[in-house]
C-alpha atoms as a PDB file:
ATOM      1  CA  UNK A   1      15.986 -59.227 -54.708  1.00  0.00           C
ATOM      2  CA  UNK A   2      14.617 -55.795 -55.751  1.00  0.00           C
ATOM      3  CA  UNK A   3      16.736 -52.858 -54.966  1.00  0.00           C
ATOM      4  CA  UNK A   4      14.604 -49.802 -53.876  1.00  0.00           C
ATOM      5  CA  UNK A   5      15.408 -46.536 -56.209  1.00  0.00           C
ATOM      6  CA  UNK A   6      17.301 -44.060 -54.411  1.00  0.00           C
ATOM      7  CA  UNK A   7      14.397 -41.707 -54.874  1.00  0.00           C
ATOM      8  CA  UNK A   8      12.024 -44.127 -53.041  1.00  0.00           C
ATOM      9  CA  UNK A   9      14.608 -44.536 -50.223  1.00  0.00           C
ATOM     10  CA  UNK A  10      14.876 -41.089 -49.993  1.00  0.00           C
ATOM     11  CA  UNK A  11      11.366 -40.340 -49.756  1.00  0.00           C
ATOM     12  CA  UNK A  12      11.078 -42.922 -47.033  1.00  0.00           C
ATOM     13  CA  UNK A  13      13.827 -41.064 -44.548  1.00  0.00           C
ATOM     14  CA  UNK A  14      12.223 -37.975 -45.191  1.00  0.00           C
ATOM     15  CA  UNK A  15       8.600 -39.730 -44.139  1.00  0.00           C
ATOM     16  CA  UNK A  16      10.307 -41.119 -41.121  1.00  0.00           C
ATOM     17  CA  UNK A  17      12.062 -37.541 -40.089  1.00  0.00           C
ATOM     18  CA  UNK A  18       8.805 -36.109 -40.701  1.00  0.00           C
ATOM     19  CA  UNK A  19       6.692 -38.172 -38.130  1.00  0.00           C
ATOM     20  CA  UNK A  20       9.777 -37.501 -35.747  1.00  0.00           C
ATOM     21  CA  UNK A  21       9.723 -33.498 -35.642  1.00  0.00           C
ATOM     22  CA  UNK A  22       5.948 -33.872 -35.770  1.00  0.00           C
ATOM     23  CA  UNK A  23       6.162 -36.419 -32.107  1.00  0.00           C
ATOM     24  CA  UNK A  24       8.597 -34.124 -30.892  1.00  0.00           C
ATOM     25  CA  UNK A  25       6.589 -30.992 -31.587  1.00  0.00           C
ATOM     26  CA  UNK A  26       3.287 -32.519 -29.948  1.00  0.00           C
ATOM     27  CA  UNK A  27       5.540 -33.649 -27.155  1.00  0.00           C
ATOM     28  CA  UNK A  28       4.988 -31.287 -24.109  1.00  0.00           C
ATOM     29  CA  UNK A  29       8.278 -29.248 -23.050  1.00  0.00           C
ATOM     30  CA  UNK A  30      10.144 -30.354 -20.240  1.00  0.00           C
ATOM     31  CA  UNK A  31       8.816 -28.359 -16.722  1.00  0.00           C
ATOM     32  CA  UNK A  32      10.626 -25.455 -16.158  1.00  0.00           C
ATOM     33  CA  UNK A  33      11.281 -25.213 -12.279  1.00  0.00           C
ATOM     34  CA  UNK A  34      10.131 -22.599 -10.130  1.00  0.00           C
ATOM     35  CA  UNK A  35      12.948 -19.927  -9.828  1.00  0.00           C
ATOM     36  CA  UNK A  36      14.316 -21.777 -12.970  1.00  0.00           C
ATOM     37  CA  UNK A  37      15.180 -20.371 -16.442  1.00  0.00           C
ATOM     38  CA  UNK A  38      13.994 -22.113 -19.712  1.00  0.00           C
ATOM     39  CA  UNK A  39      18.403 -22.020 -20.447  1.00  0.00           C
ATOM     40  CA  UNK A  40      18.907 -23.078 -16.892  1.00  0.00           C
ATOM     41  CA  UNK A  41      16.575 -26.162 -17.667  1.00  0.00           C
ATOM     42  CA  UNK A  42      18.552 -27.049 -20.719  1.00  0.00           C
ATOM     43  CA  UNK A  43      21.919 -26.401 -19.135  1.00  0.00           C
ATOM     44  CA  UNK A  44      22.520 -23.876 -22.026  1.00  0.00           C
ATOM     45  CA  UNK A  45      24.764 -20.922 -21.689  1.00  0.00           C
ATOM     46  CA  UNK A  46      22.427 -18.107 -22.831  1.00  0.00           C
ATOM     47  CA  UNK A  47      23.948 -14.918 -24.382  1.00  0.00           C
ATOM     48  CA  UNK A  48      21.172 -11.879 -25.476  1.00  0.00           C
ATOM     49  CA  UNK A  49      21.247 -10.607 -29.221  1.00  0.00           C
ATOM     50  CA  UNK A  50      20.456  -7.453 -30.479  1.00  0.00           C
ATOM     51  CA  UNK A  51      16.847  -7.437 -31.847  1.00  0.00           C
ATOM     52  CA  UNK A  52      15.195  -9.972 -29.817  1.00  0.00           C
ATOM     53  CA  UNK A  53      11.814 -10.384 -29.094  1.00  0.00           C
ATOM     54  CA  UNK A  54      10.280  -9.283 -26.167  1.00  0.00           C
ATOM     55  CA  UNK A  55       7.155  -8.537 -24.527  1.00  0.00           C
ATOM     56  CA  UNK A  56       6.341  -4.846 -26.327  1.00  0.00           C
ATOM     57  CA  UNK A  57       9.880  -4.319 -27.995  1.00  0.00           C
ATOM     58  CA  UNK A  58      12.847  -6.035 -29.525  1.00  0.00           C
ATOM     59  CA  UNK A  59      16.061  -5.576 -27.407  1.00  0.00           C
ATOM     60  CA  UNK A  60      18.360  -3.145 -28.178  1.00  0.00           C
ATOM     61  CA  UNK A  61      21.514  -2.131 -25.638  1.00  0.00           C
ATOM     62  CA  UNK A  62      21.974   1.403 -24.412  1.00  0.00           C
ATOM     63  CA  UNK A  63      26.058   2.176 -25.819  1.00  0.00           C
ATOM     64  CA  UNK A  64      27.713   2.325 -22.839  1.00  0.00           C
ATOM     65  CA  UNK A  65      28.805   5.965 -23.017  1.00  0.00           C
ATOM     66  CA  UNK A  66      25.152   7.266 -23.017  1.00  0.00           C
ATOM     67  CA  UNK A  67      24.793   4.888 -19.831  1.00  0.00           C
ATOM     68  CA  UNK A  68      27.237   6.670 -17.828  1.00  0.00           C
ATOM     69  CA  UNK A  69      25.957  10.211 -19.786  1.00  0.00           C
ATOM     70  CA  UNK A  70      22.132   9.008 -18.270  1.00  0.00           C
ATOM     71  CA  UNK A  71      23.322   8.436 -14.521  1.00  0.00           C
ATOM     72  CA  UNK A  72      25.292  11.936 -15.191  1.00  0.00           C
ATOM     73  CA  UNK A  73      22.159  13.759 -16.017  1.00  0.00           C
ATOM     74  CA  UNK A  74      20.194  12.389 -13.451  1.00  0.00           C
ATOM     75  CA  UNK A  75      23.196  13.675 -10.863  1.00  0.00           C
ATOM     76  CA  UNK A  76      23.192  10.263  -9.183  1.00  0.00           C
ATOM     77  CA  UNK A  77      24.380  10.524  -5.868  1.00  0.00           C
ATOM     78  CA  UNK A  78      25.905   6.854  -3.584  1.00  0.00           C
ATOM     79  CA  UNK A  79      23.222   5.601  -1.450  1.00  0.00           C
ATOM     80  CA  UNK A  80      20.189   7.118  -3.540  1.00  0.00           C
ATOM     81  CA  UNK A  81      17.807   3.688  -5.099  1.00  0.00           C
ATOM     82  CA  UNK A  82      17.661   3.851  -9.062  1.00  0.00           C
ATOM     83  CA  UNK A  83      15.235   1.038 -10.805  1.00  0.00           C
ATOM     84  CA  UNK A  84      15.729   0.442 -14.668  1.00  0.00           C
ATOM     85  CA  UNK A  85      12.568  -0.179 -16.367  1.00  0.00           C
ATOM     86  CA  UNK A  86      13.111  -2.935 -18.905  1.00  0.00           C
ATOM     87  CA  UNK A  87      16.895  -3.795 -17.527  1.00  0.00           C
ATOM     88  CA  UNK A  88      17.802  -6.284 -20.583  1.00  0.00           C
ATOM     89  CA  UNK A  89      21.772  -7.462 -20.086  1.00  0.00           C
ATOM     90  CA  UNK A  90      21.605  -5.321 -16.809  1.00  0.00           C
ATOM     91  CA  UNK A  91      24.642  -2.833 -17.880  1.00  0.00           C
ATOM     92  CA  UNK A  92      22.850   0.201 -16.507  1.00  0.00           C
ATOM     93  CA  UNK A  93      21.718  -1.339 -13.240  1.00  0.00           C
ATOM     94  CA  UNK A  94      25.337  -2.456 -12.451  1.00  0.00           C
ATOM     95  CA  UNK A  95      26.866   0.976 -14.319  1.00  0.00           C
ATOM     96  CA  UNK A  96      24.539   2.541 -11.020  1.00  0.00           C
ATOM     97  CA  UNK A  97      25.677   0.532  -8.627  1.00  0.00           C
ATOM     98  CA  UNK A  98      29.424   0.590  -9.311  1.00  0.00           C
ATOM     99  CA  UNK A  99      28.645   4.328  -8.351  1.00  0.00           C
ATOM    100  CA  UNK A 100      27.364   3.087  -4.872  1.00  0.00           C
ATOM    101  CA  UNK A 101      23.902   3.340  -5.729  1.00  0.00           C
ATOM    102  CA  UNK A 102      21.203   0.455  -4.651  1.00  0.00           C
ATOM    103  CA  UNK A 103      19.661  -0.790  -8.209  1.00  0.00           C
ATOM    104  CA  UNK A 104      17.478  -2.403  -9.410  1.00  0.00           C
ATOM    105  CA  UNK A 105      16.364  -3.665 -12.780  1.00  0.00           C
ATOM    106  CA  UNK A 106      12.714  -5.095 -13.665  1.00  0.00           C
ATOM    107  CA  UNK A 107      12.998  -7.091 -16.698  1.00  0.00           C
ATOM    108  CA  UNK A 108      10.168  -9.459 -18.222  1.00  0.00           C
ATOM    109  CA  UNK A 109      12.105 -11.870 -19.793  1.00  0.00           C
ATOM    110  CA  UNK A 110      13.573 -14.036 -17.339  1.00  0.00           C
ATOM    111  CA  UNK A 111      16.742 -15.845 -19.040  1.00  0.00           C
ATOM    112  CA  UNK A 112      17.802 -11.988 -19.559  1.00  0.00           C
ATOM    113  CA  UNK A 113      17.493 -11.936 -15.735  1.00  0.00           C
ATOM    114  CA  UNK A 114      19.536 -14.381 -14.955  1.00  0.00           C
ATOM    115  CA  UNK A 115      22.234 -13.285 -17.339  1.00  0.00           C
ATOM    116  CA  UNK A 116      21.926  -9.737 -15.711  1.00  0.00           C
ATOM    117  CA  UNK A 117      22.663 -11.247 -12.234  1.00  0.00           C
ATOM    118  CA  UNK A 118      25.908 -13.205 -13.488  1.00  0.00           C
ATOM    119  CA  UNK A 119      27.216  -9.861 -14.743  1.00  0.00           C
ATOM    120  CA  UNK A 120      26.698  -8.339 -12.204  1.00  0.00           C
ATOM    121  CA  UNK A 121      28.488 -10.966  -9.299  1.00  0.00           C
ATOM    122  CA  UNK A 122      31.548 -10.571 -12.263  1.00  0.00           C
ATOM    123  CA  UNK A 123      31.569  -6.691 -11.751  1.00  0.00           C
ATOM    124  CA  UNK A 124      31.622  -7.397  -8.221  1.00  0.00           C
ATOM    125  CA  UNK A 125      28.384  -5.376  -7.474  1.00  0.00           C
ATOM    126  CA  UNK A 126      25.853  -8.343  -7.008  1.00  0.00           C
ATOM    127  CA  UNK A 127      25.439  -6.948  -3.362  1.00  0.00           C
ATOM    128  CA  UNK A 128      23.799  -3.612  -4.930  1.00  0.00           C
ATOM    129  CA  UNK A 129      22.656  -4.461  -8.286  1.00  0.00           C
ATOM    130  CA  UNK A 130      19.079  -6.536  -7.756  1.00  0.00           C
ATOM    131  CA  UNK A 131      17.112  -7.801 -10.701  1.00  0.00           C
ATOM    132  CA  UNK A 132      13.522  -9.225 -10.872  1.00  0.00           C
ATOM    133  CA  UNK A 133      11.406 -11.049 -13.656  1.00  0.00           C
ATOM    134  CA  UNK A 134       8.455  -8.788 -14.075  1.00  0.00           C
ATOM    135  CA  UNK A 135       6.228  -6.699 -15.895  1.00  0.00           C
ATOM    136  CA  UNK A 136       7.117  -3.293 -15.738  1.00  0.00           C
ATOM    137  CA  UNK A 137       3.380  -2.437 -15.789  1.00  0.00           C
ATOM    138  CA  UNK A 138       1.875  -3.916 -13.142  1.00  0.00           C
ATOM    139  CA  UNK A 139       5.397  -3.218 -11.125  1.00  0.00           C
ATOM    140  CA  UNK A 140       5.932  -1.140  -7.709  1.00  0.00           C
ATOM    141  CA  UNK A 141       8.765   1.691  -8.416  1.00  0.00           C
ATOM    142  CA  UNK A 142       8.032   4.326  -5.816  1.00  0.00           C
ATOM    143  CA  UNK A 143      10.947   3.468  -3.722  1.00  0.00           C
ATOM    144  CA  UNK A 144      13.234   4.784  -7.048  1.00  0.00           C
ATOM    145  CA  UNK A 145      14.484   8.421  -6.393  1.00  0.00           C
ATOM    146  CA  UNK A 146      15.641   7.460 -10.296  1.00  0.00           C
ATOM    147  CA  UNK A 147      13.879   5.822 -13.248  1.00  0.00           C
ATOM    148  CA  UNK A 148      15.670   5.021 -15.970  1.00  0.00           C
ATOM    149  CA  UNK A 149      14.497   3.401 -19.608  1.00  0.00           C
ATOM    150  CA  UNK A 150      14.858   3.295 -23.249  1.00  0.00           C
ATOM    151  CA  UNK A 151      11.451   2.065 -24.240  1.00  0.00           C
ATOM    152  CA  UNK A 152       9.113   3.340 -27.462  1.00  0.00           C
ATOM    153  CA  UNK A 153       6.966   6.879 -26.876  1.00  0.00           C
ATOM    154  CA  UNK A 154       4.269   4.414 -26.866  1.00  0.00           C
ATOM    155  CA  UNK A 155       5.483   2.989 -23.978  1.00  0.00           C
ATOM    156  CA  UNK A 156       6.354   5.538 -21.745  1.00  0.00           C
ATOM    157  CA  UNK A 157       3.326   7.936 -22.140  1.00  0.00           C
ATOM    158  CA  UNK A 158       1.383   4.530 -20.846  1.00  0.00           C
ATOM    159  CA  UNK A 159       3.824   4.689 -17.675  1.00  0.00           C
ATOM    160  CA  UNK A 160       3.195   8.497 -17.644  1.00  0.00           C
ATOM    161  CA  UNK A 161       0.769   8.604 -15.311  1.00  0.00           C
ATOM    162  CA  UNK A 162       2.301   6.013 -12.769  1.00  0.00           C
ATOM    163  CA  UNK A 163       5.606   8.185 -13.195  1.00  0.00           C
ATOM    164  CA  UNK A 164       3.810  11.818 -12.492  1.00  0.00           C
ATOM    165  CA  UNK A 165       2.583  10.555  -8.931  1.00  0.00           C
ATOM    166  CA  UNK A 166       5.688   9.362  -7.971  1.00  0.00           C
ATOM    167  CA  UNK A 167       7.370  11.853  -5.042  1.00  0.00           C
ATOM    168  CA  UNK A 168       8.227  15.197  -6.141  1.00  0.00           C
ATOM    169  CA  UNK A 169      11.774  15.375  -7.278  1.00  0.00           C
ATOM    170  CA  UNK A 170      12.014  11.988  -8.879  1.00  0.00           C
ATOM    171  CA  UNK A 171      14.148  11.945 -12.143  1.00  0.00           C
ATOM    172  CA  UNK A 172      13.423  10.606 -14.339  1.00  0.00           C
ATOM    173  CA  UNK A 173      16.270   9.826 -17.370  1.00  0.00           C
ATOM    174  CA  UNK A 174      14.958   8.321 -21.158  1.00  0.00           C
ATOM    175  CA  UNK A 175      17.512   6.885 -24.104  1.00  0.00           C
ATOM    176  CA  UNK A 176      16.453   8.771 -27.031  1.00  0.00           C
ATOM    177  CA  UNK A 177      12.534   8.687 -26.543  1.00  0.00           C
ATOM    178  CA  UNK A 178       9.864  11.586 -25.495  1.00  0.00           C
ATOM    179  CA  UNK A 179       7.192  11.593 -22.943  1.00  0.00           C
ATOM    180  CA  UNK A 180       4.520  12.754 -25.395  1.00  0.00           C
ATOM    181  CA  UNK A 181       3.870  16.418 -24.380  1.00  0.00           C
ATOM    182  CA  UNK A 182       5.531  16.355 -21.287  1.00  0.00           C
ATOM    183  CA  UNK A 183       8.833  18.731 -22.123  1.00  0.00           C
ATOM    184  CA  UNK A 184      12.057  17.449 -20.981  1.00  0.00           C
ATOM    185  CA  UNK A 185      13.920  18.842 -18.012  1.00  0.00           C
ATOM    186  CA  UNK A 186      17.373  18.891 -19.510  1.00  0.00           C
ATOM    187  CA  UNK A 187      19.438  16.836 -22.220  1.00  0.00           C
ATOM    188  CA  UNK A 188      22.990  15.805 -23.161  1.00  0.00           C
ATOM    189  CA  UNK A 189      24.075  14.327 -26.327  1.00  0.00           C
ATOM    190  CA  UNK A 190      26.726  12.010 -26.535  1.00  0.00           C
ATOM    191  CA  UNK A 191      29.577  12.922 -29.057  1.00  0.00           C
ATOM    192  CA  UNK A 192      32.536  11.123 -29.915  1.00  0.00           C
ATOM    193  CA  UNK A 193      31.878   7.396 -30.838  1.00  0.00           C
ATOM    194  CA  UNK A 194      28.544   7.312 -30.479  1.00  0.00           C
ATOM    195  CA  UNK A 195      26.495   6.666 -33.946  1.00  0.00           C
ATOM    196  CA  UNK A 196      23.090   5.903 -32.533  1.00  0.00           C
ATOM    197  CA  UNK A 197      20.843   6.245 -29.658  1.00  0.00           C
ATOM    198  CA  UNK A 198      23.147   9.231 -28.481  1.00  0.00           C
ATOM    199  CA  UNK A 199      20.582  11.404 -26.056  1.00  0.00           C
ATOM    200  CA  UNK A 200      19.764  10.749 -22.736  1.00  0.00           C
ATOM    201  CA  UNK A 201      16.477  12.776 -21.556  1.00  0.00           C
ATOM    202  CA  UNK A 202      15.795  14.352 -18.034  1.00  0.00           C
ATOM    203  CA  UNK A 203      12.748  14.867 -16.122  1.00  0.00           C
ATOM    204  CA  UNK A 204      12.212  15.811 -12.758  1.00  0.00           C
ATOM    205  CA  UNK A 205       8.706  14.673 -11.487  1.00  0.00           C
ATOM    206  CA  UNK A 206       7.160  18.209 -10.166  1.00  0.00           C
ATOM    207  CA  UNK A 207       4.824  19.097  -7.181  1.00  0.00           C
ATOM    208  CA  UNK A 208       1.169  19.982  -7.559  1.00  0.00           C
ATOM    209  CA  UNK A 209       0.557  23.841  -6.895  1.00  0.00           C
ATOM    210  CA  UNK A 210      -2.668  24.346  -9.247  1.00  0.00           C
ATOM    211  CA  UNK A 211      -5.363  26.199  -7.707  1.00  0.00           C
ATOM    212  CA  UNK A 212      -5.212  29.385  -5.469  1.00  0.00           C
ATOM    213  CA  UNK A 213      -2.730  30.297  -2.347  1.00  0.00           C
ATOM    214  CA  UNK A 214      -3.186  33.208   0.013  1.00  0.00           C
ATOM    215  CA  UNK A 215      -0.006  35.362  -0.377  1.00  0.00           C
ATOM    216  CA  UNK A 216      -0.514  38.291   2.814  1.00  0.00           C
ATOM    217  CA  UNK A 217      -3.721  39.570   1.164  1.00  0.00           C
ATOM    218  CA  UNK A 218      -3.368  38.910  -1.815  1.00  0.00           C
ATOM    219  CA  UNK A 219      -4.579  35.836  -4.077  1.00  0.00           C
ATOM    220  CA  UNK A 220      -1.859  33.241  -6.329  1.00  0.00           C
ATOM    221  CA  UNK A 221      -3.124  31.455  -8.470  1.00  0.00           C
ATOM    222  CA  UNK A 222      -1.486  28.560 -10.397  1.00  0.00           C
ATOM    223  CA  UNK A 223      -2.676  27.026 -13.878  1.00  0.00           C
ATOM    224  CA  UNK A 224      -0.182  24.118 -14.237  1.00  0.00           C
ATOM    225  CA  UNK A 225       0.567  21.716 -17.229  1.00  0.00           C
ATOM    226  CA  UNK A 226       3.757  19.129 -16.114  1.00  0.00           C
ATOM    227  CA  UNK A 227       6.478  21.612 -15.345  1.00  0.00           C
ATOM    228  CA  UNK A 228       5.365  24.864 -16.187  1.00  0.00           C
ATOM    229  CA  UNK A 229       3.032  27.092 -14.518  1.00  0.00           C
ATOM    230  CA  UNK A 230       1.116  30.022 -15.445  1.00  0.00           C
ATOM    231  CA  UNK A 231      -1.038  32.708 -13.162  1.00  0.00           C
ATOM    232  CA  UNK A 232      -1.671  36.120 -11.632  1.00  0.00           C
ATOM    233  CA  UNK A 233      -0.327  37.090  -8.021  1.00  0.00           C
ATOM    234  CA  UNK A 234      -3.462  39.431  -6.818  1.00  0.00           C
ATOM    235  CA  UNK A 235      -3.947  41.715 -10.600  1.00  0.00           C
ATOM    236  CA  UNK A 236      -0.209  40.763 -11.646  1.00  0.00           C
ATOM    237  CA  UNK A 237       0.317  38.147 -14.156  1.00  0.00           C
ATOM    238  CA  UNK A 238       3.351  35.833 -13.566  1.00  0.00           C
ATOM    239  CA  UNK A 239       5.671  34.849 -16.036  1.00  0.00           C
ATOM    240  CA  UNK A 240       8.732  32.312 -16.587  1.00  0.00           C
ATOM    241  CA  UNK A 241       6.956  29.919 -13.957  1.00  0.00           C
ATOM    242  CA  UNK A 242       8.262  26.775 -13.226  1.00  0.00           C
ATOM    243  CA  UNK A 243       8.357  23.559 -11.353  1.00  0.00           C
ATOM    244  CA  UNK A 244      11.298  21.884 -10.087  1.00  0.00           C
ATOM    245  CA  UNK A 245      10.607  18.845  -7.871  1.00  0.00           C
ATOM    246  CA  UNK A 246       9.191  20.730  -4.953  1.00  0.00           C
ATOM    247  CA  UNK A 247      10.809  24.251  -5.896  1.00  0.00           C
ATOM    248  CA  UNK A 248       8.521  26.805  -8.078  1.00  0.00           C
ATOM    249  CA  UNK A 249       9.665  29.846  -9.465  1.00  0.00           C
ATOM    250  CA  UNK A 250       8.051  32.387 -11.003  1.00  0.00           C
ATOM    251  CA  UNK A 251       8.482  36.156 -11.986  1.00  0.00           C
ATOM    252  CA  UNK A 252       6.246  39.334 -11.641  1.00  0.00           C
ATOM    253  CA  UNK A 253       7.341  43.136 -12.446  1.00  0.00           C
ATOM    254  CA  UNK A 254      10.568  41.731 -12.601  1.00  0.00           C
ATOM    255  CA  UNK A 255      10.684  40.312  -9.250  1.00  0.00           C
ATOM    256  CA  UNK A 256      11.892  36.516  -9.069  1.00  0.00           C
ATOM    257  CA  UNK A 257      10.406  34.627  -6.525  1.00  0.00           C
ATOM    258  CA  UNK A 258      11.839  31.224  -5.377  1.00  0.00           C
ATOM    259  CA  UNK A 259      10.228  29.245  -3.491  1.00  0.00           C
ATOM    260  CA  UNK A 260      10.143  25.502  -1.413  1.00  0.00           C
ATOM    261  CA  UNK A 261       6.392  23.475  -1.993  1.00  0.00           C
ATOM    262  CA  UNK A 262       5.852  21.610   1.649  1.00  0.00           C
ATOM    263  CA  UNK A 263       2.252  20.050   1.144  1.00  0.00           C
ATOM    264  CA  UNK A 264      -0.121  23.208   1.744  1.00  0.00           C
ATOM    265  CA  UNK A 265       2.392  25.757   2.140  1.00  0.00           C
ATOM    266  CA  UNK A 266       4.836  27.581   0.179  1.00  0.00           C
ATOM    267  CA  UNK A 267       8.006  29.419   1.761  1.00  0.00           C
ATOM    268  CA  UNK A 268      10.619  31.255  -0.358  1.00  0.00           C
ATOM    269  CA  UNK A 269      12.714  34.144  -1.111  1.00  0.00           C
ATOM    270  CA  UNK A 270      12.412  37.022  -3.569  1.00  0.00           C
ATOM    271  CA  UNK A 271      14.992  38.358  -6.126  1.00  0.00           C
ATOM    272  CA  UNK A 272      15.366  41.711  -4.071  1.00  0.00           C
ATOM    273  CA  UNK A 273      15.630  40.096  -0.824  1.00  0.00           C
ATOM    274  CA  UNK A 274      12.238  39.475   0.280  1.00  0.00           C
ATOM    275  CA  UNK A 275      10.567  36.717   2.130  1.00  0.00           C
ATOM    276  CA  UNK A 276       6.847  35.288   1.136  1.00  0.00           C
ATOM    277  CA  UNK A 277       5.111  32.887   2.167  1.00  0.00           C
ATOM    278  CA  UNK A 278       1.886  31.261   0.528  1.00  0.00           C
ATOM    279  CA  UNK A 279      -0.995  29.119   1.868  1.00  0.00           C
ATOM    280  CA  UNK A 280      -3.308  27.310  -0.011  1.00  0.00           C
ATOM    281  CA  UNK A 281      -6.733  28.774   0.205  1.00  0.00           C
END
């Protein structure tokens, strides 16, 4: 009897494993079932990595600290609805609603989703802190009186838009990353212990007051870019203006005036205790 060569038997297994990995490959994947995550279907415990793939960025976590520094900045307030755009592991969605906030996190990839929702019934917050498996872009956030994210520049001047016609007032809080030219509201930096991704960003989405009021017989008139406004009040120029959420401000001959933006009207006080009222011509 002839003895095959080790070599030859060697070659044969790795033929046979070969043919194997290519049937399993050309094999379809089990069906997932609806409401049913591809770890779920395996029975696998999943656990999120830093530097995953996802749809338009890897996954990196928020530190903790600049989590609680974010909701800070945004003055968070129990009862108010904050959505988290791209929620990953869900810490900031349940960091929101162990403040007594209703939250909610859209994130696209839904194993993270799941995982999100078990940390959140262990924090004891699942009653506040919602997740869904979605696209963030094609996504309905006006309910949010706060957005927060930590997504590339990219990324957040293409949910610019969406963001500026959200209701006046709306903050808006980044990790780290602009809105292209849109200048930031505030900032905070946090110190000790933090080595990365240390700056949470603050916007407050501001009313539209371009174009001319009637102020007593006189004309205002607004030039507006995001936040800050520009003008004359009748042959006055204005300076130091400024949109808050539905509050202007602005300054002329040294005179501030403050005042509240209520669709077509504008009622507010002056710096040496006047009253004034504008109308949109």
């Amino acid at each position: 009897m002839r003895i095959p060569s080790i070599s030859a038997f060697a070659r044969t297994v790795r033929v046979i494993l070969g043919g194997l990995a290519l049937l399993a490959l050309a094999a379809p994947p089990p069906a997932v079932a609806q409401g049913e995550t591809p770890a779920q279907k395996w029975n696998l415990p999943y656990v999120p990595y830093e530097g995953q793939d996802g749809k338009d960025v890897v996954w990196v976590p928020t530190p903790e600290p600049l989590v609680e520094k974010m909701l800070d900045i945004a003055k968070v307030r129990p009862g108010e609805t904050l959505v988290d755009l791209g929620s990953g592991d869900g810490r900031t969605v349940i960091a929101a609603a162990r403040r007594g906030l209703a939250a909610r996190g859209i994130e696209y990839n839904p194993d993270m989703v799941g995982y999100a929702r078990q940390r959140a019934a262990e924090a004891g917050v699942g009653d506040r802190a919602k997740f869904e498996a979605a696209d963030i872009f094609e996504s309905d956030f006006t309910d949010a009186q706060i957005i927060t994210l930590f997504l590339l520049p990219s990324l957040n001047e293409r949910l610019r838009g969406d963001i500026l016609k959200l209701k006046p007032g709306t903050r808006i809080v980044s990790n780290t990353f602009g809105m292209g030219d849109w200048p930031v509201d505030d900032m905070a930096t946090v110190g000790d212990g933090c080595s990365a991704w240390c700056t949470a960003l603050l916007w407050v989405v501001p009313a539209s007051v371009e174009g001319a009021w009637r102020v007593g017989d006189r004309t205002l008139t607004f030039e507006q870019k995001f936040q800050l406004v520009e003008g004359r009040l009748g042959d006055r120029p204005i300076s130091l203006g400024r949109v808050w959420g539905e509050q202007v401000t602005f300054v002329v001959d040294g005179v501030k005036y403050t005042g509240t933006i209520n669709g077509r009207t504008i009622e507010g006080q002056t710096s040496d205790g006047g009253a004034w009222t504008a109308t949109r011509s």
